[in-house]
Protein backbone atom coordinates (compact mmCIF):
# COMPACT_ATOMS: atom_id res chain seq x y z
CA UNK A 1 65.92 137.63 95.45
CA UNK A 2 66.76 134.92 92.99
CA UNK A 3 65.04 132.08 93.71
CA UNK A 4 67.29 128.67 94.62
CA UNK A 5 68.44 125.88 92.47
CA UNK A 6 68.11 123.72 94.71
CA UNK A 7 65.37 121.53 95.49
CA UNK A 8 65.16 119.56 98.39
CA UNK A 9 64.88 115.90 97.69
CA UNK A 10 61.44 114.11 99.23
CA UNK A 11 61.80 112.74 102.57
CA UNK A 12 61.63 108.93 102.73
CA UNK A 13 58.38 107.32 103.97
CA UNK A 14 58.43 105.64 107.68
CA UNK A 15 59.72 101.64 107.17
CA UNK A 16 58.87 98.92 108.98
CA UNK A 17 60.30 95.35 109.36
CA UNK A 18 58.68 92.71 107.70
CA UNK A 19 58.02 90.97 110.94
CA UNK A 20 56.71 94.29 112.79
CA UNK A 21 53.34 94.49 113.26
CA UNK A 22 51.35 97.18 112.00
CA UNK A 23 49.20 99.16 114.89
CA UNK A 24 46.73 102.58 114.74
CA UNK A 25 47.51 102.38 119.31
CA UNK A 26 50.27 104.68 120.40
CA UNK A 27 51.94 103.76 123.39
CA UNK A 28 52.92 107.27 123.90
CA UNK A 29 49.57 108.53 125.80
CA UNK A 30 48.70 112.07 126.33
CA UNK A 31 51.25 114.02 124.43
CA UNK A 32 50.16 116.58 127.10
CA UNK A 33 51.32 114.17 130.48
CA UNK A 34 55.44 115.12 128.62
CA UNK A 35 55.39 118.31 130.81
CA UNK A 36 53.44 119.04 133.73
CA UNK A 37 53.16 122.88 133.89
CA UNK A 38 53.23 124.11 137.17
CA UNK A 39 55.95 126.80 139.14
CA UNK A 40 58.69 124.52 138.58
CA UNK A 41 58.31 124.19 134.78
CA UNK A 42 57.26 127.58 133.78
CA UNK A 43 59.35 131.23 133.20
CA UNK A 44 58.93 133.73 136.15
CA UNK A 45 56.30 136.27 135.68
CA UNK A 46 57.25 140.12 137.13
CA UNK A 47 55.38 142.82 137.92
CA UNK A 48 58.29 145.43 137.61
CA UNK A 49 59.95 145.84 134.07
CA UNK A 50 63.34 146.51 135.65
CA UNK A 51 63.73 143.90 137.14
CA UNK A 52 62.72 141.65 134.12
CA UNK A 53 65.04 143.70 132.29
CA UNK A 54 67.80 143.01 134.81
CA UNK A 55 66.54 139.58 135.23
CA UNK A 56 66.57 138.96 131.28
CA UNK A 57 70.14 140.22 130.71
CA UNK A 58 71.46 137.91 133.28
CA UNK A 59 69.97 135.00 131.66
CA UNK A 60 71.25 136.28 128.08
CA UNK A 61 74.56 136.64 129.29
CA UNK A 62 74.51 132.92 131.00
CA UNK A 63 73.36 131.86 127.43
CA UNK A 64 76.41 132.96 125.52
CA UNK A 65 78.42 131.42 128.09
CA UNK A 66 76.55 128.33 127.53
CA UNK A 67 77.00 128.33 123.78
CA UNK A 68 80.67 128.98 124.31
CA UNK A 69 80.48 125.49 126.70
CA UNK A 70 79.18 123.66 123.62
CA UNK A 71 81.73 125.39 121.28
CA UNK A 72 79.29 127.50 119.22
CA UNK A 73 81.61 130.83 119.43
CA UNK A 74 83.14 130.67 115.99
CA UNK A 75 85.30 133.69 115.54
CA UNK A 76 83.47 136.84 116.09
CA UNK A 77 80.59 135.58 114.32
CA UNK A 78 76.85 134.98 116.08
CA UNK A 79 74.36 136.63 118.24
CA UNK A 80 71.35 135.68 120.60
CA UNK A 81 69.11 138.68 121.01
CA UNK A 82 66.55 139.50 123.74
CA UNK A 83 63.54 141.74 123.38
CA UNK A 84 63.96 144.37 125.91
CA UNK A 85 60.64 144.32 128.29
CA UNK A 86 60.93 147.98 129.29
CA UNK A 87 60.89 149.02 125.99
CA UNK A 88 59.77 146.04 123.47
CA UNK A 89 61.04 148.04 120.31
CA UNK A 90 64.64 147.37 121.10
CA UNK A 91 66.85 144.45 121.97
CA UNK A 92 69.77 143.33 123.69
CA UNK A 93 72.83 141.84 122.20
CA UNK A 94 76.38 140.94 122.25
CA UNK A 95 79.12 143.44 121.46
CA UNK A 96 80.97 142.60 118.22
CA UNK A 97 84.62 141.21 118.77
CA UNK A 98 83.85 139.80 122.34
CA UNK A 99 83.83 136.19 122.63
CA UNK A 100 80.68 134.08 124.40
CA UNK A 101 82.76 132.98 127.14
CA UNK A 102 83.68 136.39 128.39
CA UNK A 103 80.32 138.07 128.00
CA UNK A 104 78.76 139.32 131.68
CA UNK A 105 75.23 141.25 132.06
CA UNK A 106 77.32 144.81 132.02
CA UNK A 107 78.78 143.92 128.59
CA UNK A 108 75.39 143.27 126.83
CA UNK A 109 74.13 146.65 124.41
CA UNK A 110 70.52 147.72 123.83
CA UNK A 111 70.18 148.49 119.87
CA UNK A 112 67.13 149.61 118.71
CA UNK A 113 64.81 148.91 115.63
CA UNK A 114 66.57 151.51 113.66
CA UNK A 115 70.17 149.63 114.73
CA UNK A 116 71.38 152.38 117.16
CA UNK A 117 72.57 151.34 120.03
CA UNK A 118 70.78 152.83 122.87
CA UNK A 119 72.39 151.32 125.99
CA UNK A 120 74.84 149.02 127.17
CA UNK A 121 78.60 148.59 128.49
CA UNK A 122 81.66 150.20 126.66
CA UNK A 123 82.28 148.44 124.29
CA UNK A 124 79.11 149.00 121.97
CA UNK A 125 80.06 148.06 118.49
CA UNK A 126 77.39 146.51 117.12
CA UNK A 127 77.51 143.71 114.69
CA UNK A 128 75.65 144.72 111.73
CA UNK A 129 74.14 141.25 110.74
CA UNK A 130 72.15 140.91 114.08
CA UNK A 131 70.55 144.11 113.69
CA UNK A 132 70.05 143.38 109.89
CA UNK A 133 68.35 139.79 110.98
CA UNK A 134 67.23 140.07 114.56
CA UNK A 135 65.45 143.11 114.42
CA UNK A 136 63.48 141.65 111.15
CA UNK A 137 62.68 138.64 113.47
CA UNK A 138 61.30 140.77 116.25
CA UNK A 139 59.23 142.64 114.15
CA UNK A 140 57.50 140.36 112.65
CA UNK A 141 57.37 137.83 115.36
CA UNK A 142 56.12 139.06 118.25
CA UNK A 143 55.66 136.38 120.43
CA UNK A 144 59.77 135.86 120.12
CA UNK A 145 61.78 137.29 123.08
CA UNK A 146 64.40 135.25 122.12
CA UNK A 147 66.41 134.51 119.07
CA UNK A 148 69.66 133.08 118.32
CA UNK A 149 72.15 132.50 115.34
CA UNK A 150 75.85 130.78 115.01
CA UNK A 151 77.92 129.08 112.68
CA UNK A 152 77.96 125.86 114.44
CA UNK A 153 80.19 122.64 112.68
CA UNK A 154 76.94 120.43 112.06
CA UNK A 155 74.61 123.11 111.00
CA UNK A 156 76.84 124.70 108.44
CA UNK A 157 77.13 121.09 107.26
CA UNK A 158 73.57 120.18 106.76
CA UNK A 159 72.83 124.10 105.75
CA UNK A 160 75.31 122.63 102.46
CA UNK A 161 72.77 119.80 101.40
CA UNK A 162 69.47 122.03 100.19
CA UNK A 163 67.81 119.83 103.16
CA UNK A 164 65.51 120.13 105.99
CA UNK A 165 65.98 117.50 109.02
CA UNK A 166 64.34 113.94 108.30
CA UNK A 167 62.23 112.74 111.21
CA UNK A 168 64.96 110.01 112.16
CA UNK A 169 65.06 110.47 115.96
CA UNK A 170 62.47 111.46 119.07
CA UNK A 171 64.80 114.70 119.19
CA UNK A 172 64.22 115.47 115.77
CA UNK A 173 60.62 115.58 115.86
CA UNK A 174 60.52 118.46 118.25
CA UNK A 175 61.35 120.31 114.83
CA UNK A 176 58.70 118.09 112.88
CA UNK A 177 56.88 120.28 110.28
CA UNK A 178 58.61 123.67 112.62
CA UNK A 179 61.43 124.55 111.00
CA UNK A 180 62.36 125.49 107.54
CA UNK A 181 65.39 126.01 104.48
CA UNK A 182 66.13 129.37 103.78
CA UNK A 183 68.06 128.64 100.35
CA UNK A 184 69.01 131.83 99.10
CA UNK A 185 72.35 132.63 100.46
CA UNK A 186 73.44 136.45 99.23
CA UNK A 187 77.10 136.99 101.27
CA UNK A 188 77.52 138.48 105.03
CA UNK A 189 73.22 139.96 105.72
CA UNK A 190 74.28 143.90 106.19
CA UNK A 191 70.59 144.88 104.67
CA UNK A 192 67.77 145.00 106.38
CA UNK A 193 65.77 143.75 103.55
CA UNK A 194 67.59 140.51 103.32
CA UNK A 195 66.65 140.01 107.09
CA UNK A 196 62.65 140.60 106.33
CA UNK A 197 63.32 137.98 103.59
CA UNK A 198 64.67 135.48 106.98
CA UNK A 199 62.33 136.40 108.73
CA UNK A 200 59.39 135.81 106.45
CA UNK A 201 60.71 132.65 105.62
CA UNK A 202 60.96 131.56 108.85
CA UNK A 203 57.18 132.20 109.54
CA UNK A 204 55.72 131.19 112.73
CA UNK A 205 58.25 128.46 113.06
CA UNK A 206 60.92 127.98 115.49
CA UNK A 207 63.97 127.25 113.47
CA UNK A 208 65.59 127.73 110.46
CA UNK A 209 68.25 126.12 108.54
CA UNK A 210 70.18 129.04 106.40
CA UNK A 211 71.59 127.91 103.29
CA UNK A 212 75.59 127.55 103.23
CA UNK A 213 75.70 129.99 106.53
CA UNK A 214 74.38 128.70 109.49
CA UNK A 215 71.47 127.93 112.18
CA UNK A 216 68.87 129.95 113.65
CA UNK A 217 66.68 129.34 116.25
CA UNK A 218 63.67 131.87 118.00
CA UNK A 219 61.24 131.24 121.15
CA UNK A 220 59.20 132.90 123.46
CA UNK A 221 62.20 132.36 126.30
CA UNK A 222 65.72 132.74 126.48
CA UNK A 223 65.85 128.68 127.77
CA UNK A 224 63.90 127.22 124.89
CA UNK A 225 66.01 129.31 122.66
CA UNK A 226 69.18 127.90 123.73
CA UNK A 227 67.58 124.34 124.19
CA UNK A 228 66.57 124.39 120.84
CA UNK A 229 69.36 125.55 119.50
CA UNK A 230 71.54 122.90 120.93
CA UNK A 231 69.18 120.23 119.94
CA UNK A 232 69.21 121.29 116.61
CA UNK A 233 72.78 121.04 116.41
CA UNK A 234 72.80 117.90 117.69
CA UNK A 235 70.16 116.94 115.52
CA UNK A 236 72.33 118.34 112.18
CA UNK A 237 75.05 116.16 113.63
CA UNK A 238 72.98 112.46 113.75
CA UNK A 239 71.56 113.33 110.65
CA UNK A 240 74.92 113.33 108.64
CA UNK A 241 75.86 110.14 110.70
CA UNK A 242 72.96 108.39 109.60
CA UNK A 243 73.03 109.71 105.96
CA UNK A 244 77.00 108.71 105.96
CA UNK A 245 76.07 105.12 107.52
CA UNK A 246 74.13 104.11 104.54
CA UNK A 247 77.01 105.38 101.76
CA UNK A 248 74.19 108.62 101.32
CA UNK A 249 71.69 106.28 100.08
CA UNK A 250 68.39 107.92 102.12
CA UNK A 251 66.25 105.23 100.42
CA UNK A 252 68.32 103.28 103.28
CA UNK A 253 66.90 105.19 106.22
CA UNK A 254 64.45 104.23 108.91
CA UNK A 255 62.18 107.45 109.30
CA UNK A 256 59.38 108.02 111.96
CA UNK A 257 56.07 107.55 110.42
CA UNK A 258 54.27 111.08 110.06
CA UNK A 259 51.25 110.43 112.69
CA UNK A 260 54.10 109.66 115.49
CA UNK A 261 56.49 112.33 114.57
CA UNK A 262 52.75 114.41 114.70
CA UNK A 263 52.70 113.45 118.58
CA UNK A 264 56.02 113.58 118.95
CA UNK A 265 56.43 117.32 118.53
CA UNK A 266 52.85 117.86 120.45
CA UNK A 267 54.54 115.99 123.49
CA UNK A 268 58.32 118.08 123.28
CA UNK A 269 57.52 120.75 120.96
CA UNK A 270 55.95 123.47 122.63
CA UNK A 271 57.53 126.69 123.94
CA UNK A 272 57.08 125.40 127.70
CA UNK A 273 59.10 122.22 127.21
CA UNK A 274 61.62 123.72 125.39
CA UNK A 275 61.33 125.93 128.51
CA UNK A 276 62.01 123.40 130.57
CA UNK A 277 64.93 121.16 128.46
CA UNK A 278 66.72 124.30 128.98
CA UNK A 279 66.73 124.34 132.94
CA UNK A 280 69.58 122.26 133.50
CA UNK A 281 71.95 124.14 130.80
CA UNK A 282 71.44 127.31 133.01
CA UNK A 283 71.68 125.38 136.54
CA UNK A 284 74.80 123.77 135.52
CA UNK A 285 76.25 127.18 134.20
CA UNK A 286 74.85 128.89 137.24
CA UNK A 287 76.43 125.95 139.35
CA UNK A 288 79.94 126.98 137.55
CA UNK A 289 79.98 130.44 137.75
CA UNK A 290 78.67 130.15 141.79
CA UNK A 291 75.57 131.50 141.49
CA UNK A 292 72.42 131.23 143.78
CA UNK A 293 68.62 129.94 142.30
CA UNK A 294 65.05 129.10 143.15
CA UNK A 295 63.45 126.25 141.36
CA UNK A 296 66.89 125.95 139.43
CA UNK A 297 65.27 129.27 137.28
CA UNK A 298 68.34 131.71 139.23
CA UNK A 299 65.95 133.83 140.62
CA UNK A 300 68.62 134.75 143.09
CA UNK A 301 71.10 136.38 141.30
CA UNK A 302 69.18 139.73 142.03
C-alpha cells in the first residue's frame, strides 16, 4: 500500500484559565469505583455452546435493529459480525441487501474464514467487504467477539480530516490513546489483504477511524461493541461542532490534559463498562420489540 499524504496535525495541549488553579489531586478517585463488577454488570457465562450460539444471534440481531434506531443503516452498506462460539473459526453476519431494521435471529448467516457461508436463513448473500475485513479482524484479534462497521454521517465526516479524536469531552476519552487513522483508502475492501492491512492497523485497539469511508469499532461483547460504536459517533459529531465553533482554529480548543484523559479511559474504557453503557440500548430495544429479560441482559428470550 501507498503510504498517506496526509499527516495528522498535533493535538493541542490541555489549557487552563488564567485564574484556574493548577493541582497534581484528582477529584475523580478510584478509576476502578466507575463500574462495580458483579452479576448485574457483567455478560452471561454458558456452559452449553448452543445456547450461546442461540443466545449470541439474538443479541446480534437486536444490535442491527439498534443501529437502524440511531440511523446507521446507510443503503446496503455495513456489518456487525459475531464470532460463532460453537465453532470460533466462523462468524455471523447480516445478509447483503437487508436493511438493520428488518433483520431477526433466523435471517443472520454463518460465513466462514474462507468467506463461505456455512449457515444461516435464505437469503445468504454475503457482502464481500465484511468477509474481506471482519474475518481479518477475527483472526488476528482474538479476544474480539464482536465487531462492527457503517457509514455513519459524523464518522465519514471526521474520517475526511486525516484526524484522530482530540480529548475534548469525558466521552471522548473512553477512546484516549485506543483508537487509531487508517489513512489509506483503496475503493470498496473486496481483498482480503486490504482487510489484514485494517486489521493490523487497528492493533489491540478498540476503534478505528477509516480514511474517507467510515467507522469501525471491535470488543469482547456484542454491548460494548454497539456502545462504542454509538459513542464514537457521537463523539465524531461534537468534535466537528467544536472545531466549527472556533472558525477551525484548534489552537482555540480547550483539551483534557493527558494525565486526566489517562484516568478517564481507566474509569470508562474497559471492555466491562462498555459492557455495561450498552445495557440500556438492548433493554429499551427489548422493551420495543416485547421481549422478556433478567438483569436487563434478555436472558429470557430463550
Amino acid at each position: 500500500m501507498a503510504p498517506s499524504a496526509v499527516t495528522p496535525p498535533a493535538v493541542p495541549v490541555s489549557k487552563k484559565l488564567d485564574n484556574e488553579a493548577s493541582s497534581t489531586v484528582h477529584a475523580s478517585g478510584d478509576p476502578a469505583l466507575a463500574f462495580v463488577a458483579d452479576e448485574t454488570t457483567s455478560p452471561p457465562i454458558f456452559t452449553d455452546k448452543y445456547e450461546e450460539r442461540a443466545y449470541l444471534k439474538h443479541r446480534l440481531a437486536l444490535a442491527f435493529r439498534i443501529f437502524a434506531q440511531f440511523g446507521f443503516a446507510e443503503g446496503v452498506a455495513g456489518h456487525i459480525t459475531v464470532r460463532d462460539p460453537v465453532d470460533p473459526t466462523s462468524f455471523w453476519v447480516n445478509p447483503f441487501g437487508m436493511h438493520f431494521s428488518l433483520i431477526r435471529d433466523e435471517d443472520l448467516i454463518r460465513v466462514d474464514h474462507a468467506g463461505v457461508v456455512v449457515d444461516g436463513g435464505r437469503n445468504r448473500r454475503l457482502n464481500y467487504a465484511a468477509y474481506a475485513i471482519h474475518a481479518q479482524i477475527h483472526s488476528a484479534r482474538p479476544d474480539v467477539l464482536c465487531a462492527a462497521h457503517s457509514h455513519t454521517t459524523y464518522g465519514r465526516a471526521i474520517c475526511s480530516t486525516g484526524r484522530t479524536l482530540l480529548p475534548l469531552t469525558q466521552d471522548s476519552c473512553v477512546f484516549y490513546n485506543d483508537h487509531v487513522y487508517y489513512p489509506n483508502f483503496a475503493g470498496v475492501v473486496l481483498a482480503s489483504e486490504e482487510g489484514a492491512h485494517i486489521a493490523a492497523h487497528l492493533g489491540s485497539k478498540k476503534a478505528a477511524l477509516l480514511g474517507n469511508h467510515g467507522l469501525l469499532t471491535v470488543a469482547p461483547t456484542i454491548e460494548a461493541c454497539v456502545a462504542w460504536f454509538k459513542l464514537l459517533e457521537s463523539c465524531c459529531e461534537v468534535q466537528l461542532l467544536a472545531d466549527a465553533s472556533v472558525g477551525g482554529r484548534r489552537e482555540g480548543l480547550v483539551c483534557i490534559g493527558e494525565e486526566e484523559a489517562k484516568i478517564t479511559w481507566e474509569a470508562l474504557g474497559s471492555a466491562g463498562g462498555g459492557y455495561f453503557m450498552g445495557l440500556p440500548l438492548f433493554q429499551v430495544a427489548e422493551k420495543e420489540f416485547g421481549e422478556r429479560t433478567v438483569l436487563g441482559r434478555g436472558l429470557e428470550a430463550y
